[in-house]
C-alpha atoms as a PDB file:
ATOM      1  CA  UNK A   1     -27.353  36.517 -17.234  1.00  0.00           C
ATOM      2  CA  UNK A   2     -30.960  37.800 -17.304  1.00  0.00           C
ATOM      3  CA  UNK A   3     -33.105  38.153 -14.683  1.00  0.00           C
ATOM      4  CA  UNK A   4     -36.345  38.867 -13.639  1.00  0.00           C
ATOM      5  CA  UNK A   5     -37.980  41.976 -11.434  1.00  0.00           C
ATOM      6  CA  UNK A   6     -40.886  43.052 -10.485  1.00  0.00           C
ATOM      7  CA  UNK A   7     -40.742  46.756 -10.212  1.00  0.00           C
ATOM      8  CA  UNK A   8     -43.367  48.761  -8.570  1.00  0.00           C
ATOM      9  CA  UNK A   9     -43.892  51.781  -9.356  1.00  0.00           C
ATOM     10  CA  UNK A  10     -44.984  55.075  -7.332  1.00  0.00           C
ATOM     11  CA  UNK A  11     -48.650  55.441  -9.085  1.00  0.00           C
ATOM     12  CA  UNK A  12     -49.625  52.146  -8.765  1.00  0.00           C
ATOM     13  CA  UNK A  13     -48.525  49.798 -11.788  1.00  0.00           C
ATOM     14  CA  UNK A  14     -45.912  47.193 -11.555  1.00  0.00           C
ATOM     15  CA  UNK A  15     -43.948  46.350 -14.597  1.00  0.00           C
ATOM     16  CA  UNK A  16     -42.375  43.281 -14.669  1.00  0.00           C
ATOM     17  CA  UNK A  17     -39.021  43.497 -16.364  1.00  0.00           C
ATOM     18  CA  UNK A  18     -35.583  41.157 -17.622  1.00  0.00           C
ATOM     19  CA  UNK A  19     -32.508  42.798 -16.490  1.00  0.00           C
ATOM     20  CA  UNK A  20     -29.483  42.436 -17.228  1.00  0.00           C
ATOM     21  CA  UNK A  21     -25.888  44.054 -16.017  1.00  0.00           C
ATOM     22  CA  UNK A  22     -25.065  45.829 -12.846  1.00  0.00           C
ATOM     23  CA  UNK A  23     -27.028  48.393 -11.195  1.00  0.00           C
ATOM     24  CA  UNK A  24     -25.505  51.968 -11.079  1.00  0.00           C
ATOM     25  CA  UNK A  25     -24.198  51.813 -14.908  1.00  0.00           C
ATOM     26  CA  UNK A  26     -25.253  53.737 -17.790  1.00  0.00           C
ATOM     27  CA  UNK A  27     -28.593  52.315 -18.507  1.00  0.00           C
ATOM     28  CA  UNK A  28     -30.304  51.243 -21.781  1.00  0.00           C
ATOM     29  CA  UNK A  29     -34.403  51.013 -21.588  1.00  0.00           C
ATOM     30  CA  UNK A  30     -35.844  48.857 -24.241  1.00  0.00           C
ATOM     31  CA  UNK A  31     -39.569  49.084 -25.274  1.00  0.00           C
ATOM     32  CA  UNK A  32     -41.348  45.981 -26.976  1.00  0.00           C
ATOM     33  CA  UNK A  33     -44.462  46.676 -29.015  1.00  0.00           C
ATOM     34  CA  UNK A  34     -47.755  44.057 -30.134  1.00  0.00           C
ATOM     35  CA  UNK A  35     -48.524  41.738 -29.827  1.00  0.00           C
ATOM     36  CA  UNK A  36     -45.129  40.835 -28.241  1.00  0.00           C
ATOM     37  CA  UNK A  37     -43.590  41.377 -24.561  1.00  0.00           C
ATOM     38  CA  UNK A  38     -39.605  42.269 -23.193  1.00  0.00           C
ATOM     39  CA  UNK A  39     -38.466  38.803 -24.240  1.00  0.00           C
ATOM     40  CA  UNK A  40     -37.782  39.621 -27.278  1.00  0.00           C
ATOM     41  CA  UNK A  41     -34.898  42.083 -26.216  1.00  0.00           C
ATOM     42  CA  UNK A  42     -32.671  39.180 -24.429  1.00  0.00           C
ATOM     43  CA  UNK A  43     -30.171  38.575 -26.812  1.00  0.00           C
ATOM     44  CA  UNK A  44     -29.417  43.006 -26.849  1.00  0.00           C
ATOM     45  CA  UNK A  45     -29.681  42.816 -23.514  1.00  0.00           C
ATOM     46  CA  UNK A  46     -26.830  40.385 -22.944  1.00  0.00           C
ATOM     47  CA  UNK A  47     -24.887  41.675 -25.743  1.00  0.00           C
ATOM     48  CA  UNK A  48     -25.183  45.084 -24.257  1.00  0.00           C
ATOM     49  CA  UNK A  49     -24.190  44.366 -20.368  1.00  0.00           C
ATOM     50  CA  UNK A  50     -21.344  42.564 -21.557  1.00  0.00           C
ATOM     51  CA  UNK A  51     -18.138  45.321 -20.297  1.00  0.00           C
ATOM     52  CA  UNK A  52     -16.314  44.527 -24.221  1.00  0.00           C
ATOM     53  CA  UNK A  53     -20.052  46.332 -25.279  1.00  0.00           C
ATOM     54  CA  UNK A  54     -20.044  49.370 -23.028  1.00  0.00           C
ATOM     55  CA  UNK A  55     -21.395  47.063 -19.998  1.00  0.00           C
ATOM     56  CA  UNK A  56     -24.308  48.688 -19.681  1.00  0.00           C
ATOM     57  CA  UNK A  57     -27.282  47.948 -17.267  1.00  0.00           C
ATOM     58  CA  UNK A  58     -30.137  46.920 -19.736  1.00  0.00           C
ATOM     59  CA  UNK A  59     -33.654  46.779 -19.093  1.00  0.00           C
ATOM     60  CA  UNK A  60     -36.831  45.633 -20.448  1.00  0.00           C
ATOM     61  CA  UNK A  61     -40.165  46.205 -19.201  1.00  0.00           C
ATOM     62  CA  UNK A  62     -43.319  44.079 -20.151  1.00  0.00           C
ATOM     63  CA  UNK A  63     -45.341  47.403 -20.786  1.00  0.00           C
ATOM     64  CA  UNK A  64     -48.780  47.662 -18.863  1.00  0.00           C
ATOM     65  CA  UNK A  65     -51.005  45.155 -20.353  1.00  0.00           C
ATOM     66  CA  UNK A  66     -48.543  42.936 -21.519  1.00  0.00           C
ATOM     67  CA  UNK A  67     -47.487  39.545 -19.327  1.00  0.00           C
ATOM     68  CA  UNK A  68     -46.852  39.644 -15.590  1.00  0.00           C
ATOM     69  CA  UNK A  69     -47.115  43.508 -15.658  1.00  0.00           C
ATOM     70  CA  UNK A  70     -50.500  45.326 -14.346  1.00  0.00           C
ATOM     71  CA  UNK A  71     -52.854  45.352 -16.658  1.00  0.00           C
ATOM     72  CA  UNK A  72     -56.006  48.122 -15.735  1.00  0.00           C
ATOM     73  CA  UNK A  73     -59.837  47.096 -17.195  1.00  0.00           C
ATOM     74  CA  UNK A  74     -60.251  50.657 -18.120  1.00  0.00           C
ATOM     75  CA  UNK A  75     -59.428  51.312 -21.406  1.00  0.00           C
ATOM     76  CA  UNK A  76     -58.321  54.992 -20.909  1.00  0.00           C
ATOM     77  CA  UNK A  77     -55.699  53.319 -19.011  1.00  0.00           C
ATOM     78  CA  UNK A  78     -54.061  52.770 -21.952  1.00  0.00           C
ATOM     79  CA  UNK A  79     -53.792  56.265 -23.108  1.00  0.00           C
ATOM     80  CA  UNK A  80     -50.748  57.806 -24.502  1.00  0.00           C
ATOM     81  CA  UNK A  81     -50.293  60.070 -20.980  1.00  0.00           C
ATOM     82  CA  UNK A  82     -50.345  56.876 -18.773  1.00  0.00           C
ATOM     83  CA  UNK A  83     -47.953  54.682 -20.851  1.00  0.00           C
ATOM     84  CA  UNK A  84     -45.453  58.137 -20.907  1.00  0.00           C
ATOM     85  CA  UNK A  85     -45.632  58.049 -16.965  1.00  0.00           C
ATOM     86  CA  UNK A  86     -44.867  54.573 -16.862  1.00  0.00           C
ATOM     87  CA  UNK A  87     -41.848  54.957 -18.768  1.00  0.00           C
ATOM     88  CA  UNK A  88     -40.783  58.532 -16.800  1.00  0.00           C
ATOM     89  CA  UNK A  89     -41.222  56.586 -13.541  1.00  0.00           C
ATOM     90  CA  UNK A  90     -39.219  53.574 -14.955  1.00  0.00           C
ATOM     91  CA  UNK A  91     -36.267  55.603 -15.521  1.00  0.00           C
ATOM     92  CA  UNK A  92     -36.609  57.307 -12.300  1.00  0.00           C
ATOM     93  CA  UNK A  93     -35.615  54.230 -10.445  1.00  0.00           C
ATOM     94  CA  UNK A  94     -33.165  52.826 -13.177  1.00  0.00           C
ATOM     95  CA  UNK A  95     -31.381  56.518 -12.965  1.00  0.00           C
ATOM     96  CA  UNK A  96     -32.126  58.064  -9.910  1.00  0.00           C
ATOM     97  CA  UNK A  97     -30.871  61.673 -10.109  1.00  0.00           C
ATOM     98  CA  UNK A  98     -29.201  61.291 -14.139  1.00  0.00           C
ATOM     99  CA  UNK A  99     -30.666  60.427 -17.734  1.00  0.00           C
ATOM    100  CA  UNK A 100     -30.795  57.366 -19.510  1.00  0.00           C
ATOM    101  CA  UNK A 101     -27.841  56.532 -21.776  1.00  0.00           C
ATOM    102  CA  UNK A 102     -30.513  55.350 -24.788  1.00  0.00           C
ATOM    103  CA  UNK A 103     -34.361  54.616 -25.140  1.00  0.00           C
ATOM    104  CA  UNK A 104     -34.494  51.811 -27.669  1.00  0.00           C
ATOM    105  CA  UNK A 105     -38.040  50.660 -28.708  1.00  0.00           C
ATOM    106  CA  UNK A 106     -40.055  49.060 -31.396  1.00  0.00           C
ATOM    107  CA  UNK A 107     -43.696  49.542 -32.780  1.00  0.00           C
ATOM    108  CA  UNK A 108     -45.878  50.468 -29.746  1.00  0.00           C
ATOM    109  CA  UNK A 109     -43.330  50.770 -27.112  1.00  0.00           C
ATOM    110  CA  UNK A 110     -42.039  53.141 -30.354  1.00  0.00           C
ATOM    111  CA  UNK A 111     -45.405  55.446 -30.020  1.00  0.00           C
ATOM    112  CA  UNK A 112     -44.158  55.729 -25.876  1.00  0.00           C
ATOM    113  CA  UNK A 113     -40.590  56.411 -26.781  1.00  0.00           C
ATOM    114  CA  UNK A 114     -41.538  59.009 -29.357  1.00  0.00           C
ATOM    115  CA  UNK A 115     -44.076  60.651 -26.777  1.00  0.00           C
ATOM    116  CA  UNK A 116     -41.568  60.901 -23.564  1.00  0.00           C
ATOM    117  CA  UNK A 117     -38.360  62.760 -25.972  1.00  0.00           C
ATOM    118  CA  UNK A 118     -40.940  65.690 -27.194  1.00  0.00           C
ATOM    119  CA  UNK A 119     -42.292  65.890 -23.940  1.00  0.00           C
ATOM    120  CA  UNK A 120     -39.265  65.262 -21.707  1.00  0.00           C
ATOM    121  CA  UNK A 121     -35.872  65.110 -23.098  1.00  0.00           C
ATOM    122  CA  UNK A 122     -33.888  65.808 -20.363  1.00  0.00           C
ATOM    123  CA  UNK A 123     -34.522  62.036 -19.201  1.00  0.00           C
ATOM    124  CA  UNK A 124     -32.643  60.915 -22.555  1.00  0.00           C
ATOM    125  CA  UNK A 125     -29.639  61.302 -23.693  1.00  0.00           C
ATOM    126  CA  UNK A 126     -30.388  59.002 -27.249  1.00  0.00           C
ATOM    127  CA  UNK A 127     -32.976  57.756 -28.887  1.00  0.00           C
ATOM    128  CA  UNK A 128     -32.865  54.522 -31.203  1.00  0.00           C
ATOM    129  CA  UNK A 129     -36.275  53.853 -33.195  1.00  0.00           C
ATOM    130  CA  UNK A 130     -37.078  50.219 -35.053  1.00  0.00           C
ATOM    131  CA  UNK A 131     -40.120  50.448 -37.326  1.00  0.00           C
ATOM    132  CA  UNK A 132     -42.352  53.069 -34.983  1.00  0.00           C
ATOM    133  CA  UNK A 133     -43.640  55.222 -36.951  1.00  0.00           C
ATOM    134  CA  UNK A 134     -42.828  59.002 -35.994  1.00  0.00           C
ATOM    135  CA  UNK A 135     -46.846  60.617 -34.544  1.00  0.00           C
ATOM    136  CA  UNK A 136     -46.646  63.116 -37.422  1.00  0.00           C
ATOM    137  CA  UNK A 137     -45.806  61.314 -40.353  1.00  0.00           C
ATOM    138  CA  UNK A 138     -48.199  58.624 -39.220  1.00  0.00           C
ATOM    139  CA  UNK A 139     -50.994  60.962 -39.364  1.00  0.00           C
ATOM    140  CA  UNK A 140     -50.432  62.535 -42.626  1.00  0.00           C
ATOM    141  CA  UNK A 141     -50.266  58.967 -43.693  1.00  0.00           C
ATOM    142  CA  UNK A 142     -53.510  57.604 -42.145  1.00  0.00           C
ATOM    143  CA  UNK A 143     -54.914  61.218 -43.480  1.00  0.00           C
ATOM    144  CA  UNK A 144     -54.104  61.359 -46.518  1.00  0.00           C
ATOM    145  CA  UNK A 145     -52.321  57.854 -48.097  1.00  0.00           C
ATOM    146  CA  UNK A 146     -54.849  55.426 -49.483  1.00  0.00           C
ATOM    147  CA  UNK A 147     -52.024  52.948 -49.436  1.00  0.00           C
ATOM    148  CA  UNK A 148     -51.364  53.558 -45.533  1.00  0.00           C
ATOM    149  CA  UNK A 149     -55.036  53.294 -44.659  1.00  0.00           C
ATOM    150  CA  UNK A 150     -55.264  50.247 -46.163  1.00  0.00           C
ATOM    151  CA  UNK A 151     -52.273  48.592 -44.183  1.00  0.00           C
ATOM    152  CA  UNK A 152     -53.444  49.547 -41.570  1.00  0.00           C
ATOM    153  CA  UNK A 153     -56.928  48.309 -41.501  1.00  0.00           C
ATOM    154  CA  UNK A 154     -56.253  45.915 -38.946  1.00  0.00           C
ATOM    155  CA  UNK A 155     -56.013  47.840 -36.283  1.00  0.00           C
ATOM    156  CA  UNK A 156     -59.678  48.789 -36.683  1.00  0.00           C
ATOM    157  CA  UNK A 157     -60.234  44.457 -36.180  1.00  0.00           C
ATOM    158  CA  UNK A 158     -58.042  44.904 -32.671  1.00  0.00           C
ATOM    159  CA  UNK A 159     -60.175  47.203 -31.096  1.00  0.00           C
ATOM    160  CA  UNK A 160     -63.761  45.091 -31.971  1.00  0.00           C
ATOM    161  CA  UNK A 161     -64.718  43.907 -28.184  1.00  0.00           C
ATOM    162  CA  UNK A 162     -64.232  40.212 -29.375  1.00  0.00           C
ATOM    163  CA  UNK A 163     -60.423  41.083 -30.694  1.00  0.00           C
ATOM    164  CA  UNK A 164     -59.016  38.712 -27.855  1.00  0.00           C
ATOM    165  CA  UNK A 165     -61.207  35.742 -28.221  1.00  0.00           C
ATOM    166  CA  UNK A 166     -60.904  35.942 -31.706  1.00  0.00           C
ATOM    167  CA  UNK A 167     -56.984  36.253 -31.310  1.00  0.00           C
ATOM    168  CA  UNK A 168     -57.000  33.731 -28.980  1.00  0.00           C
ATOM    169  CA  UNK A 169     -58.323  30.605 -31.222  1.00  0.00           C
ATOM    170  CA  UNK A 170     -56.654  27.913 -32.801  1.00  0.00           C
ATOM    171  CA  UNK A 171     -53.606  28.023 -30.452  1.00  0.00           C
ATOM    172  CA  UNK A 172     -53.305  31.865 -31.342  1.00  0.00           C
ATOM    173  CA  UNK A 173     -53.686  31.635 -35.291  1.00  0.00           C
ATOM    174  CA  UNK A 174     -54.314  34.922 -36.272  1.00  0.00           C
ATOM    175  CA  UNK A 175     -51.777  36.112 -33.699  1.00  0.00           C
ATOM    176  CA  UNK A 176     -49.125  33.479 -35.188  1.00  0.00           C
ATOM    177  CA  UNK A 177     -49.884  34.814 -38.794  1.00  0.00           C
ATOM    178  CA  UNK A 178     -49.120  38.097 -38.082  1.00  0.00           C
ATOM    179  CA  UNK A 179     -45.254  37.287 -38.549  1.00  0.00           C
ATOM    180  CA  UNK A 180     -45.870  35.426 -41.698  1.00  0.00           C
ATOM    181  CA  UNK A 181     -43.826  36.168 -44.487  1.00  0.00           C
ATOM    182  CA  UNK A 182     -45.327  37.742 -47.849  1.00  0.00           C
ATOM    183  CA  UNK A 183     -45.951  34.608 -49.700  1.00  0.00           C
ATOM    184  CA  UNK A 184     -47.519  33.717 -46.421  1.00  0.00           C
ATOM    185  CA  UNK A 185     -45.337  31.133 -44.734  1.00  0.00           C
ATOM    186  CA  UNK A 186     -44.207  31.473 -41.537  1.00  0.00           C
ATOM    187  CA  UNK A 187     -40.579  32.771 -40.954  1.00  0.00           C
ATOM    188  CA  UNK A 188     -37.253  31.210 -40.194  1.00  0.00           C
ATOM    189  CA  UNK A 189     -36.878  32.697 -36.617  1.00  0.00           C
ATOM    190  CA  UNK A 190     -40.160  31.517 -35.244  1.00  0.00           C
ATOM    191  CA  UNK A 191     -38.809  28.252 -34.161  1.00  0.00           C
ATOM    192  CA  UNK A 192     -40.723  26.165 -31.322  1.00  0.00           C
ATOM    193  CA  UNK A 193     -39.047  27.477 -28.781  1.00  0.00           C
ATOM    194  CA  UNK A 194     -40.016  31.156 -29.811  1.00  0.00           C
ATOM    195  CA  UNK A 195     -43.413  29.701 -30.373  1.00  0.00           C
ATOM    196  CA  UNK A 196     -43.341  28.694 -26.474  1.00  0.00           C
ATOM    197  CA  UNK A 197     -42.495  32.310 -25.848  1.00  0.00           C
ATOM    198  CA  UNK A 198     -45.356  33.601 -27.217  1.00  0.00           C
ATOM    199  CA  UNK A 199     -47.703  31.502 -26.398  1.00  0.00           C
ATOM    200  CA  UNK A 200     -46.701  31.754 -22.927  1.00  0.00           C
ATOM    201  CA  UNK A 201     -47.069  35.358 -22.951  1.00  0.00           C
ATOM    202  CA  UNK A 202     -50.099  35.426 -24.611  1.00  0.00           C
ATOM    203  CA  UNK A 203     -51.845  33.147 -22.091  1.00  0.00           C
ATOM    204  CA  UNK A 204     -51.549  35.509 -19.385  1.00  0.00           C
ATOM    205  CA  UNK A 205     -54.378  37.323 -21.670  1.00  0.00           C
ATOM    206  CA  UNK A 206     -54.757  39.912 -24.942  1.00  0.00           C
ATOM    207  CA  UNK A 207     -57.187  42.499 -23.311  1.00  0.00           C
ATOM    208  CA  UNK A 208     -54.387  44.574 -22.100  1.00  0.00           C
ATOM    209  CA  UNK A 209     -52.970  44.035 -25.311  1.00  0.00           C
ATOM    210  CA  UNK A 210     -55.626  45.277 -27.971  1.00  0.00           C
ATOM    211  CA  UNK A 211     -56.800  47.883 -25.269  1.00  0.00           C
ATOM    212  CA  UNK A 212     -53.804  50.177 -26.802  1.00  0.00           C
ATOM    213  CA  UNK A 213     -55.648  50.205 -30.142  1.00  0.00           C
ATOM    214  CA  UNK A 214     -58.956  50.290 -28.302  1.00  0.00           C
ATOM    215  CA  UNK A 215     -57.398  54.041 -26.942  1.00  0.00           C
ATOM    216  CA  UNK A 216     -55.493  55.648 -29.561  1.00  0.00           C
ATOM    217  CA  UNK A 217     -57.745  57.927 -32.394  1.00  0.00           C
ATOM    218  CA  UNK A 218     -54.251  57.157 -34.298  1.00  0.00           C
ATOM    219  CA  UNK A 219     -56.360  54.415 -36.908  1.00  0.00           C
ATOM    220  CA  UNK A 220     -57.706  54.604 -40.473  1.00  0.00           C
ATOM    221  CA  UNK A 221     -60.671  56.664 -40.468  1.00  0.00           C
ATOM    222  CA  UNK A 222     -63.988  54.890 -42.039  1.00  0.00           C
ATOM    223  CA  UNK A 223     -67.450  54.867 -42.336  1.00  0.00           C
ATOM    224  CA  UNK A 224     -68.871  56.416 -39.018  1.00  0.00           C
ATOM    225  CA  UNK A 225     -65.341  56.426 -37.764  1.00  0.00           C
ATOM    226  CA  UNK A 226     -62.970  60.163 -38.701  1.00  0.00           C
ATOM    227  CA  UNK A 227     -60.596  58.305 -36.600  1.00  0.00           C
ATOM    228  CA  UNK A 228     -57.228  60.441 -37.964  1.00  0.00           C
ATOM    229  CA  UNK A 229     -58.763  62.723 -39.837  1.00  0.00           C
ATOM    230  CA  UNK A 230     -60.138  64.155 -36.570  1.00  0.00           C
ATOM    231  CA  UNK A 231     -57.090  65.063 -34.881  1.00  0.00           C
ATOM    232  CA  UNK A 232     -54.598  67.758 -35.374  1.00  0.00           C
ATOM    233  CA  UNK A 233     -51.295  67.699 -33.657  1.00  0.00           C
ATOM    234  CA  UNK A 234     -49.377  71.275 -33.020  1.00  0.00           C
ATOM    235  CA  UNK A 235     -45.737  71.342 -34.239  1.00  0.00           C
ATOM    236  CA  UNK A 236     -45.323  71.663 -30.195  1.00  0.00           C
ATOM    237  CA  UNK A 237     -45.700  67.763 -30.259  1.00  0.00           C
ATOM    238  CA  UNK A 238     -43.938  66.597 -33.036  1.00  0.00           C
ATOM    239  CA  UNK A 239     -40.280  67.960 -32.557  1.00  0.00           C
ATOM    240  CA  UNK A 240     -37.563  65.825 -31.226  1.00  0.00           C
ATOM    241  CA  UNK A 241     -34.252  67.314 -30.161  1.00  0.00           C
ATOM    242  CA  UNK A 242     -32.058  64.429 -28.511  1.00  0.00           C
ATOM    243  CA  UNK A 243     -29.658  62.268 -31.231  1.00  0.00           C
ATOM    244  CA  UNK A 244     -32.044  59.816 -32.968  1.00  0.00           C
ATOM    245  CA  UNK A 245     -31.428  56.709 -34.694  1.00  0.00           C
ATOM    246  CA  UNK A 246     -34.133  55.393 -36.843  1.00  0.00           C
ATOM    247  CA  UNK A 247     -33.256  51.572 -38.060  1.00  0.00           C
ATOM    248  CA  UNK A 248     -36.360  50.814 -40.666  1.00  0.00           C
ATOM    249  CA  UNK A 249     -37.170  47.435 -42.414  1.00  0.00           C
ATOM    250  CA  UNK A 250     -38.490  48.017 -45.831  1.00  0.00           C
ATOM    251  CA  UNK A 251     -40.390  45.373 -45.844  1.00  0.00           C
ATOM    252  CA  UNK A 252     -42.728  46.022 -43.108  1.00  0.00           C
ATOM    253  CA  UNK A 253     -46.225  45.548 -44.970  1.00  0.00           C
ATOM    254  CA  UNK A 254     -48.079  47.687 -41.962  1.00  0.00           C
ATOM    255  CA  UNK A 255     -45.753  50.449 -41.995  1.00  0.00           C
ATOM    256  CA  UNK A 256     -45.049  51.846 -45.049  1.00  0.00           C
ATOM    257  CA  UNK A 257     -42.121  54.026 -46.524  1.00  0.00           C
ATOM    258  CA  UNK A 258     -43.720  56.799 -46.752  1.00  0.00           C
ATOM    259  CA  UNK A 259     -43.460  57.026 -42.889  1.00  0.00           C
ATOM    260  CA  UNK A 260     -39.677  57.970 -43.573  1.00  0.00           C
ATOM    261  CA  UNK A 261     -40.770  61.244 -45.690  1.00  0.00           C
ATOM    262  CA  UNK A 262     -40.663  64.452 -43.511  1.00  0.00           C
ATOM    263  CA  UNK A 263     -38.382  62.845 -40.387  1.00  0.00           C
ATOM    264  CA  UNK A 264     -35.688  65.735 -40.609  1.00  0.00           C
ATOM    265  CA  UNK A 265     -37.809  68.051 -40.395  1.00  0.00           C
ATOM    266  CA  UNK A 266     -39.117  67.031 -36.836  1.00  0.00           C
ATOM    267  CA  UNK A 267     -35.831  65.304 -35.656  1.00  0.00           C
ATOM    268  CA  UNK A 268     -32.841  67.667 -36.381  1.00  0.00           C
ATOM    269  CA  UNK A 269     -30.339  65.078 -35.278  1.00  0.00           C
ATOM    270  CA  UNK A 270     -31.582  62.247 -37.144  1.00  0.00           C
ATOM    271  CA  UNK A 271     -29.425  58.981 -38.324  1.00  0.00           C
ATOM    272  CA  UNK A 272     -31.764  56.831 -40.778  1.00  0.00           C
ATOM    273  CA  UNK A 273     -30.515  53.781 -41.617  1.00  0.00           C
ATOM    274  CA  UNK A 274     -33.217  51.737 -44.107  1.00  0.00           C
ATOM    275  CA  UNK A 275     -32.573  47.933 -44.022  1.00  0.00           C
ATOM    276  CA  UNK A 276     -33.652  46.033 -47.427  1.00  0.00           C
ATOM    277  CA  UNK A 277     -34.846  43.023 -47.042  1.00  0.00           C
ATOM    278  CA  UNK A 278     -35.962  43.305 -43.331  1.00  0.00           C
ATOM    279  CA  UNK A 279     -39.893  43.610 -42.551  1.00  0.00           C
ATOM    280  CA  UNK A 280     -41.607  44.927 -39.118  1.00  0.00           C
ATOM    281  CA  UNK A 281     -40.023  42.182 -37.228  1.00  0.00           C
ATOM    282  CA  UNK A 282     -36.682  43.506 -37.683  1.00  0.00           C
ATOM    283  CA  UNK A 283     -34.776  42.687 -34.343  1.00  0.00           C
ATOM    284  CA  UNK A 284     -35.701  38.728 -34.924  1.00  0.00           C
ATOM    285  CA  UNK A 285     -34.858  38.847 -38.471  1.00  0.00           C
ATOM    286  CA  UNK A 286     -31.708  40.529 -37.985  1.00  0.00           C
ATOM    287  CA  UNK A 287     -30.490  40.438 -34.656  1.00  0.00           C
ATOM    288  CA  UNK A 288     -26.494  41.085 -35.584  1.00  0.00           C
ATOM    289  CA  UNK A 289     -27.254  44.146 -37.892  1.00  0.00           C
ATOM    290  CA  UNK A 290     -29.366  45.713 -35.233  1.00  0.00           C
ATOM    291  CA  UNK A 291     -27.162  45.151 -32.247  1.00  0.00           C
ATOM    292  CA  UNK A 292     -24.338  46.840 -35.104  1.00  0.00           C
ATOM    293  CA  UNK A 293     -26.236  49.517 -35.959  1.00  0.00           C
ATOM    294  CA  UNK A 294     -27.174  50.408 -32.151  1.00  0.00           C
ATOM    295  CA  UNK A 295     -23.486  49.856 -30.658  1.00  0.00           C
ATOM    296  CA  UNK A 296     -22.370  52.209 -33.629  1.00  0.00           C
ATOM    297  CA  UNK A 297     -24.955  54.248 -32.283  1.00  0.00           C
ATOM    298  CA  UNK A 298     -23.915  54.381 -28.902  1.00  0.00           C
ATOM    299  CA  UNK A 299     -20.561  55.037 -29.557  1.00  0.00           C
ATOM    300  CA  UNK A 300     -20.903  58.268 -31.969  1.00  0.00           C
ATOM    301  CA  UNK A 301     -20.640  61.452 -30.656  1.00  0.00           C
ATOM    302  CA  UNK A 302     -23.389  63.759 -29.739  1.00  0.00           C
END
């Protein structure tokens, strides 16, 4: 069964989150990313709190901006630094005194989970990664592939102060289209009832939503913009020491493969597992295959 909490946290922000398993058992966190909100985690969450699975308590946030969660008008809000201290103070009252068995996050809620094991590992014992692209290969990719820029050139459309209204019209058209398959059609999984889902998240408004793009320099520089090219990170930043799984759809047309080049490097324990056929919306796409690939996950030794 899933439920649903409001959780307030110490600095202010309440996340609203689906839970599901008992309270006091090792405890998977799982981030969602845009334009989408924890819903999409329900059918991991159930698999995972289930005692033949490991029984674990699962939980997954709407992150701040997203749904019922708070959602500040400032867009510095939405800085890196404030989403990390979300997350820090999320696991604090999931694991009061202990780590978290596994962070498991896609696409933005990726960029958080990537953030919190440089800066803080000792709140993790795993990591599991779906099409997020590592900070450092993302920015020698937005630096220096012409291929990469160009995929991601909608971000710089997200963070033009009519992104929402825009988003919002036509019952969410240009929203809906962003899960459309290559030959443009929308895909198999996005039935009416998963439809209903995201419209009824999206209601609740977008301005939290684009506000993450609106924040991050991480975006394909142009014309009066460096955007990337003006930032340097220090190796400092980059390095991730807990056990990592990175499960990658090949198919993602935002997020290229050239994101995979270089991951060793920064993640010493790294288990990449590339998925053919799968695009950025891996965990509706393939639900069984990435509940596999995480339990196998869970279940290898450190």
């Amino acid at each position: 069964m899933i439920s649903t909490q409001d959780l307030a946290l110490p600095h202010g922000i309440t996340l609203q989150c689906r839970v599901s398993g008992v309270a006091g058992r090792p405890t998977l966190i799982f981030l969602h990313g845009f334009p989408e909100g924890a819903f999409i985690w329900d059918a991991l969450l159930l698999h995972f709190s289930r005692p033949e699975n490991g029984g674990y308590r699962c939980v997954a946030p709407n992150l701040r901006g997203f749904g019922a969660s708070s959602s500040p008008a400032d867009v510095a809000a939405y800085r890196a630094k404030y989403l990390v201290q979300d997350l820090v103070a999320l696991i604090a009252a999931e694991c009061p005194g202990g780590a978290l068995e596994c962070l498991v996050a896609h696409d933005w809620g990726g960029a958080v989970a990537w953030n919190l094991a440089n800066q803080q590992p000792q709140l993790l014992k795993r990591l599991a990664i779906f099409n997020s692209p590592h900070p450092g290969a993302f920015l020698r990719e937005l630096q220096h592939n012409p291929a990469q820029q160009v995929a991601s050139q909608y971000m710089h459309f997200l963070c033009r102060p009519d992104a929402e209204a825009l988003l919002a019209e036509d019952d969410f058209r240009r929203l809906f289209a962003f899960f459309n398959t290559r030959d443009g059609k929308a895909p198999d999984w996005l039935t009416p009832a998963v439809r209903a889902q995201y419209r009824d998240l999206w209601q609740r408004g977008l301005t939290g939503a684009c506000n993450y793009y609106r924040a991050s320099p991480l975006r394909p520089p142009r014309a009066g913009d460096p955007a990337a090219q003006a930032i340097t990170l220090p190796e400092s930043m980059l390095t991730v020491d807990v056990p990592t799984l990175v499960l990658w759809g090949m198919d993602d047309p935002a997020l290229l493969p050239g994101l995979l080049d270089g991951l060793p490097g920064w993640v010493p324990q790294l288990q990449l597992q590339r998925v053919e056929g799968a695009s950025h919306w891996i965990v509706h796409e393939h639900p069984e295959r990435v509940a596999k690939e995480l339990q196998r996950f869970l279940q290898s030794k450190q």
